[in-house]
N, C-alpha and C. Protein backbone atom coordinates (compact mmCIF):
# COMPACT_ATOMS: atom_id res chain seq x y z
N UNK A 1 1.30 9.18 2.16
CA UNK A 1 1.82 8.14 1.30
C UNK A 1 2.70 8.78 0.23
N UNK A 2 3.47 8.26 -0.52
CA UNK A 2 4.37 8.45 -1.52
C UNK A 2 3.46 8.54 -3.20
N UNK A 3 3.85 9.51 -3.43
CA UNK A 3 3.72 10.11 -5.14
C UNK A 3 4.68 9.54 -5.74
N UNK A 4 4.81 9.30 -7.14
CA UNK A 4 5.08 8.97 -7.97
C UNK A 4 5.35 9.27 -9.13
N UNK A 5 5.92 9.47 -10.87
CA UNK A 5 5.65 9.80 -11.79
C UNK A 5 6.26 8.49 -12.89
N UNK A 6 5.49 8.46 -13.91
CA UNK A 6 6.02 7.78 -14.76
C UNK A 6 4.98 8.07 -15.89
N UNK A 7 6.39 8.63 -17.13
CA UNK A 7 6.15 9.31 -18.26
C UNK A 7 4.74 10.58 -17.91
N UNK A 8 4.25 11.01 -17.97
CA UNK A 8 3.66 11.88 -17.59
C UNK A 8 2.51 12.15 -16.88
N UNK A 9 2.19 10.47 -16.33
CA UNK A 9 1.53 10.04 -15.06
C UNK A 9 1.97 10.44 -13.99
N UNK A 10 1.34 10.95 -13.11
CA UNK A 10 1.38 11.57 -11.69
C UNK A 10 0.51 10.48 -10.94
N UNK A 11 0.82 9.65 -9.49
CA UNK A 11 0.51 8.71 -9.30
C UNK A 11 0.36 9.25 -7.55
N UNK A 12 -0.16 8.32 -6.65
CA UNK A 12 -0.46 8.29 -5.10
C UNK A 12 -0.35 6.85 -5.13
N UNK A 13 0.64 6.24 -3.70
CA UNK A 13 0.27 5.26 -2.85
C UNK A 13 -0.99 5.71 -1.76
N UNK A 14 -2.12 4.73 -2.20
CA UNK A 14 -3.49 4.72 -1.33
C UNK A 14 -3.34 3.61 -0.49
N UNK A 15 -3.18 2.81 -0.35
CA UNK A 15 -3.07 1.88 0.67
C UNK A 15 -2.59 0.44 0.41
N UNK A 16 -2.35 -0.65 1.03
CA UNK A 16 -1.09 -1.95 0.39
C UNK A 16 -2.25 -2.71 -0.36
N UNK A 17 -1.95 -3.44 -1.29
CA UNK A 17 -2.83 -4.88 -1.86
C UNK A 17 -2.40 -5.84 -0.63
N UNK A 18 -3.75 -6.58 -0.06
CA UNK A 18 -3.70 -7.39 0.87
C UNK A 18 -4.13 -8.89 0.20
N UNK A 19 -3.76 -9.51 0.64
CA UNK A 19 -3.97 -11.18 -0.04
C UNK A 19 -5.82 -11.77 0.84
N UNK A 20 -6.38 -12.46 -0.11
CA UNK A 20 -7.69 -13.30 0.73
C UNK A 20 -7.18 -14.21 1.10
N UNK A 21 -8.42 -14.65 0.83
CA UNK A 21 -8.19 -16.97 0.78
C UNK A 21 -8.03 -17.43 -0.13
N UNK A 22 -7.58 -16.69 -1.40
CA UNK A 22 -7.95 -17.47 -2.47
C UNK A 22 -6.10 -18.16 -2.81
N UNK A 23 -5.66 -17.01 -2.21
CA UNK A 23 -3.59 -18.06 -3.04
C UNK A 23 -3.78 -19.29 -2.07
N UNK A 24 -4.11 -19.61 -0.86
CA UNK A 24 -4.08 -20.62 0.16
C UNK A 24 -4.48 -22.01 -0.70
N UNK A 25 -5.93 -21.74 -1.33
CA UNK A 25 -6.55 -22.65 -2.20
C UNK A 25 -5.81 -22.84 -3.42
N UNK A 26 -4.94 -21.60 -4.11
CA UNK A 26 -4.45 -21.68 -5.38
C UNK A 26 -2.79 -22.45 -5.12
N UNK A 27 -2.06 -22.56 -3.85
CA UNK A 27 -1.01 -23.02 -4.00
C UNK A 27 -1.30 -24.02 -2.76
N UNK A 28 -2.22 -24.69 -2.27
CA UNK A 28 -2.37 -25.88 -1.57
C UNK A 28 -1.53 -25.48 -0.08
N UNK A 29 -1.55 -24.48 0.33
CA UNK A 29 -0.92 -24.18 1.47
C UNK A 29 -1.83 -23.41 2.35
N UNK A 30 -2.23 -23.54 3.61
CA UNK A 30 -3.28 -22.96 4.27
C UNK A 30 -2.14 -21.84 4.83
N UNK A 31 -0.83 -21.83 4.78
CA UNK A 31 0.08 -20.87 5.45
C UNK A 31 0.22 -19.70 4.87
N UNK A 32 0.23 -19.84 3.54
CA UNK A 32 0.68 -18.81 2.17
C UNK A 32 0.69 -17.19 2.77
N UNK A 33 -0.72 -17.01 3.49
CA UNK A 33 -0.91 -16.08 3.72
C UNK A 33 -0.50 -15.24 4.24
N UNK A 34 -0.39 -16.19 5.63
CA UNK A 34 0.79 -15.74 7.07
C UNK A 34 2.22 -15.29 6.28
N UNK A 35 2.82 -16.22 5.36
CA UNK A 35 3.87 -16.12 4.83
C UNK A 35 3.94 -14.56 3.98
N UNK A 36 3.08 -14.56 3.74
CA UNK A 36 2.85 -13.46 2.20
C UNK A 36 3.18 -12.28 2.79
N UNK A 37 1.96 -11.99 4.07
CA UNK A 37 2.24 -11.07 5.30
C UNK A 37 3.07 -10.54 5.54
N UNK A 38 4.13 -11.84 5.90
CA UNK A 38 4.87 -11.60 6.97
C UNK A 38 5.90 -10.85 6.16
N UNK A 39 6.29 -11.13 4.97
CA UNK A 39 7.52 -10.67 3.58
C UNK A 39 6.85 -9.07 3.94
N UNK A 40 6.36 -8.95 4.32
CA UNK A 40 5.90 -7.12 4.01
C UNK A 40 6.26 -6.35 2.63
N UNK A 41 5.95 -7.49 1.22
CA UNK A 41 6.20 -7.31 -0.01
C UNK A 41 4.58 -7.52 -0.34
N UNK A 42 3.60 -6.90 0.16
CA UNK A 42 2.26 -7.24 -0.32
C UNK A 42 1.46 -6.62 -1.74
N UNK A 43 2.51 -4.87 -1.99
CA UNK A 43 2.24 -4.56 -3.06
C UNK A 43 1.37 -3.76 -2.73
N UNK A 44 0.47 -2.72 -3.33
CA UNK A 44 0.16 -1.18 -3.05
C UNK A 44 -0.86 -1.07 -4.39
N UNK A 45 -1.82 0.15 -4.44
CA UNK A 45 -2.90 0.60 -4.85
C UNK A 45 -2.33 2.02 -4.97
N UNK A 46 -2.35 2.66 -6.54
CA UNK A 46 -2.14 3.75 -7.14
C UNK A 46 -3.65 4.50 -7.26
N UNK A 47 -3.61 5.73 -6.90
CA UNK A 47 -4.55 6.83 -7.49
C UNK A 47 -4.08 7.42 -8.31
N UNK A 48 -4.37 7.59 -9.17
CA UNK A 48 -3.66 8.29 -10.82
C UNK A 48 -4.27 9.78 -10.24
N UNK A 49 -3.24 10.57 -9.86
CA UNK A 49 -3.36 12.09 -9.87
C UNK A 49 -3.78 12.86 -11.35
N UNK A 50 -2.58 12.53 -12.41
CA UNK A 50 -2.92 13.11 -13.38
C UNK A 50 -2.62 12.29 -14.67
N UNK A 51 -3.59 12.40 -15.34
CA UNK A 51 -3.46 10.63 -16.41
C UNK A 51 -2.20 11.84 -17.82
N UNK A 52 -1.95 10.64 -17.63
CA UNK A 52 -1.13 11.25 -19.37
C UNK A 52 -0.41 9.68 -19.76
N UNK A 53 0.96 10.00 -20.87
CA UNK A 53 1.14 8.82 -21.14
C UNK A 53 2.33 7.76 -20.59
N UNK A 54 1.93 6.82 -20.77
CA UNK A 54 3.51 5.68 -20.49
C UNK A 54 4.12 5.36 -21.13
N UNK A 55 5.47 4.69 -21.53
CA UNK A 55 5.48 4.39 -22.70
C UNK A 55 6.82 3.51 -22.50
N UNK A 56 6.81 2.06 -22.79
CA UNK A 56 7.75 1.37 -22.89
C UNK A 56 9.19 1.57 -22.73
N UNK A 57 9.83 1.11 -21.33
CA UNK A 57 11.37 1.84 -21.19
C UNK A 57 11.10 3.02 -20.07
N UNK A 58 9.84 3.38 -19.87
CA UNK A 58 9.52 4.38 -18.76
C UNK A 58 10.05 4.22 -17.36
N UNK A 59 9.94 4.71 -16.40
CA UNK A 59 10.74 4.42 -15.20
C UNK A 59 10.03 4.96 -13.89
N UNK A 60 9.65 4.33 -12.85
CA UNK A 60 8.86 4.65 -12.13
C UNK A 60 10.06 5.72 -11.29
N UNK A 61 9.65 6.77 -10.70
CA UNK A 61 10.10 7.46 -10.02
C UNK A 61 9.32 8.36 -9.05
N UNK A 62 10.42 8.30 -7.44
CA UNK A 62 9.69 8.96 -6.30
C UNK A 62 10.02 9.86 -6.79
N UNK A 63 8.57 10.66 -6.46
CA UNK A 63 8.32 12.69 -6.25
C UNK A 63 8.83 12.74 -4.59
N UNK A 64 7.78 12.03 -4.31
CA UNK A 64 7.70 12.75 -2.60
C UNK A 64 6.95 11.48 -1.65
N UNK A 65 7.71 11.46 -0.28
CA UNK A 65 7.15 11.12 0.51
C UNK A 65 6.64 11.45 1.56
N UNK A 66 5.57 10.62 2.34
CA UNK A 66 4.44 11.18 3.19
C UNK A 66 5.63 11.65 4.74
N UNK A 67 4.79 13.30 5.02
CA UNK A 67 5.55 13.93 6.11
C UNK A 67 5.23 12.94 6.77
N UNK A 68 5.02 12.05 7.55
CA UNK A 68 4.92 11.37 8.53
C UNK A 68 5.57 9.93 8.57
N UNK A 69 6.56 9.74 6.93
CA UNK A 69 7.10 8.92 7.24
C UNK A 69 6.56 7.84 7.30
N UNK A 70 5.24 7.66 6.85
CA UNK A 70 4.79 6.42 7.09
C UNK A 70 4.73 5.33 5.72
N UNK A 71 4.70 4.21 5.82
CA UNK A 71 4.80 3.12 4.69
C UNK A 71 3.88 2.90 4.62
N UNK A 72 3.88 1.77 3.67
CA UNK A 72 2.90 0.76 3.16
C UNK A 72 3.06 -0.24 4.08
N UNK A 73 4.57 -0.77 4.23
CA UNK A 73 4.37 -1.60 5.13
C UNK A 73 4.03 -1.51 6.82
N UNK A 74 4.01 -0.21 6.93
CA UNK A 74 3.30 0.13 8.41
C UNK A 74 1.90 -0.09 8.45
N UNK A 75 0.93 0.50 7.36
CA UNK A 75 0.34 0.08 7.30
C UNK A 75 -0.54 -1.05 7.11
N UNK A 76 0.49 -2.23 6.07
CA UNK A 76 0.25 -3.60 7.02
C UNK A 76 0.66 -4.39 7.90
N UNK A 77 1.18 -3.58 8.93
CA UNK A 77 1.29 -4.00 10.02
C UNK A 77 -0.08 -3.79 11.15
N UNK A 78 -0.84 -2.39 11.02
CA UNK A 78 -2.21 -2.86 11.41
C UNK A 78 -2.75 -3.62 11.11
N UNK A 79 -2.91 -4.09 9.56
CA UNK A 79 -3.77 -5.21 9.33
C UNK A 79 -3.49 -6.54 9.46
N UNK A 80 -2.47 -6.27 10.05
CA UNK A 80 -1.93 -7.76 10.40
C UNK A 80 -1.69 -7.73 12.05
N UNK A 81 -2.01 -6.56 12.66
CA UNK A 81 -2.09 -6.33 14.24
C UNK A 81 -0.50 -6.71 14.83
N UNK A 82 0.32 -6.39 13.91
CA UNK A 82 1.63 -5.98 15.02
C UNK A 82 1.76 -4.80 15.11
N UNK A 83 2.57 -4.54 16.29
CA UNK A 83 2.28 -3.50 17.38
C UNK A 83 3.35 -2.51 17.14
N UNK A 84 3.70 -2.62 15.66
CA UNK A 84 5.52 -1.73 16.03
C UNK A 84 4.62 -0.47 15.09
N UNK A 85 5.17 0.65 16.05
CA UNK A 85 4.67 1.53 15.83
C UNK A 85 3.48 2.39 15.95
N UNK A 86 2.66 1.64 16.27
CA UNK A 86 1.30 1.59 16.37
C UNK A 86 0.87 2.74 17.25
N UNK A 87 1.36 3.18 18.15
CA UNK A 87 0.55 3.96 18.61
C UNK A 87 0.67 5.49 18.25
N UNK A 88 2.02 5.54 17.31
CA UNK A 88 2.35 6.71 16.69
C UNK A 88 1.69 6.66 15.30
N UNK A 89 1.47 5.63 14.76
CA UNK A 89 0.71 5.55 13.64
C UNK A 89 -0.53 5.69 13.70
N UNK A 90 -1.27 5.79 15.01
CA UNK A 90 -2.97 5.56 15.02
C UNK A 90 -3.15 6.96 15.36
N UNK A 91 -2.51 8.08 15.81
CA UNK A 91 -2.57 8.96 16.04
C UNK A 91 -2.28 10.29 14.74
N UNK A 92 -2.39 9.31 13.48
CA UNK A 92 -1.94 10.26 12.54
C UNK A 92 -2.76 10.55 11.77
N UNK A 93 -3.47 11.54 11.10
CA UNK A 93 -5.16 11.19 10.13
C UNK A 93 -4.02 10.85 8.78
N UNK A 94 -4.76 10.38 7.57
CA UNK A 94 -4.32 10.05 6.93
C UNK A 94 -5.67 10.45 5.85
N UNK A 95 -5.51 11.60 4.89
CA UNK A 95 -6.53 11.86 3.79
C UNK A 95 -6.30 11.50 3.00
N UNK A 96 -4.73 10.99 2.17
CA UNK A 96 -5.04 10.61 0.79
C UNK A 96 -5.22 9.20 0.99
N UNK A 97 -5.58 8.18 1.89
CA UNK A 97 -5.36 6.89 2.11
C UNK A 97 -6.92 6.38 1.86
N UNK A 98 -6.97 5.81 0.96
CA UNK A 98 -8.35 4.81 0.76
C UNK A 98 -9.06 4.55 2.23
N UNK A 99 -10.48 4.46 1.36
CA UNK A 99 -11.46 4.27 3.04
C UNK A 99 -10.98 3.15 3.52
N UNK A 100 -11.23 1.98 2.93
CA UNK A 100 -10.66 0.46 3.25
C UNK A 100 -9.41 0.34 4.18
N UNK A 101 -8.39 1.26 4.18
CA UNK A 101 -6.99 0.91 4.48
C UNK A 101 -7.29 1.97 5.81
N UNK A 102 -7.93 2.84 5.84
CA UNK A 102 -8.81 3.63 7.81
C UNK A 102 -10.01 2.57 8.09
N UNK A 103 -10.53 1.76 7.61
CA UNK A 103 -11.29 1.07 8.60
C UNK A 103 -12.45 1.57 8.50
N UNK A 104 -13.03 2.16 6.99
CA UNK A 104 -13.78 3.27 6.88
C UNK A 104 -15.00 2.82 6.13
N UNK A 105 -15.87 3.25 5.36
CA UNK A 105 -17.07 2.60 4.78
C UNK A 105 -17.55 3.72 4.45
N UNK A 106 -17.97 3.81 2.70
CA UNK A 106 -18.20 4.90 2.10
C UNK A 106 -19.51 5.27 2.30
């Protein structure tokens, strides 16, 4: 996954923010979800590598991305079971990636 820095935060993409049931109920649409999905704009989970400070006007910036090339949004594409990519992606270990986002249980 992709590192990060902002102001003297050192940051990790761990795996995407996935939507429940609850926007379906909150915007009267049983679709929302499918929709939300499908945008592959679902939004992501930081591990703070190294804490320091932020500070208003700061600017998020890539360090580095994962040798394998892989996204966030690849990764919700398993959880949403489309097939692009998939078999090059299941074949890849993935250590800095949250248990939740391998299918894992602490």
């Amino acid at each position: 996954m992709c590192c990060f820095h902002i102001g003297t935060v050192k940051l990790m993409v761990i795996q995407p923010r996935l939507p429940c049931y609850k926007p379906g109920i909150r915007f009267g649409r049983p679709d929302i979800i499918k929709r939300f999905l499908a945008s592959r704009r679902t939004g992501f989970y930081f591990r703070v590598l190294q804490e320091g400070e932020v500070g208003a006007g700061d600017t998020l910036e890539l360090v580095s991305r994962d040798d394998n090339n892989i996204t966030v949004a690849n990764i919700t594409q398993l959880y949403t079971r489309e097939h692009v990519r998939f078999r090059e992606i299941q074949k890849i270990k993935f250590p800095n990636v949250a248990f939740a986002a391998r299918g894992e249980s602490t």
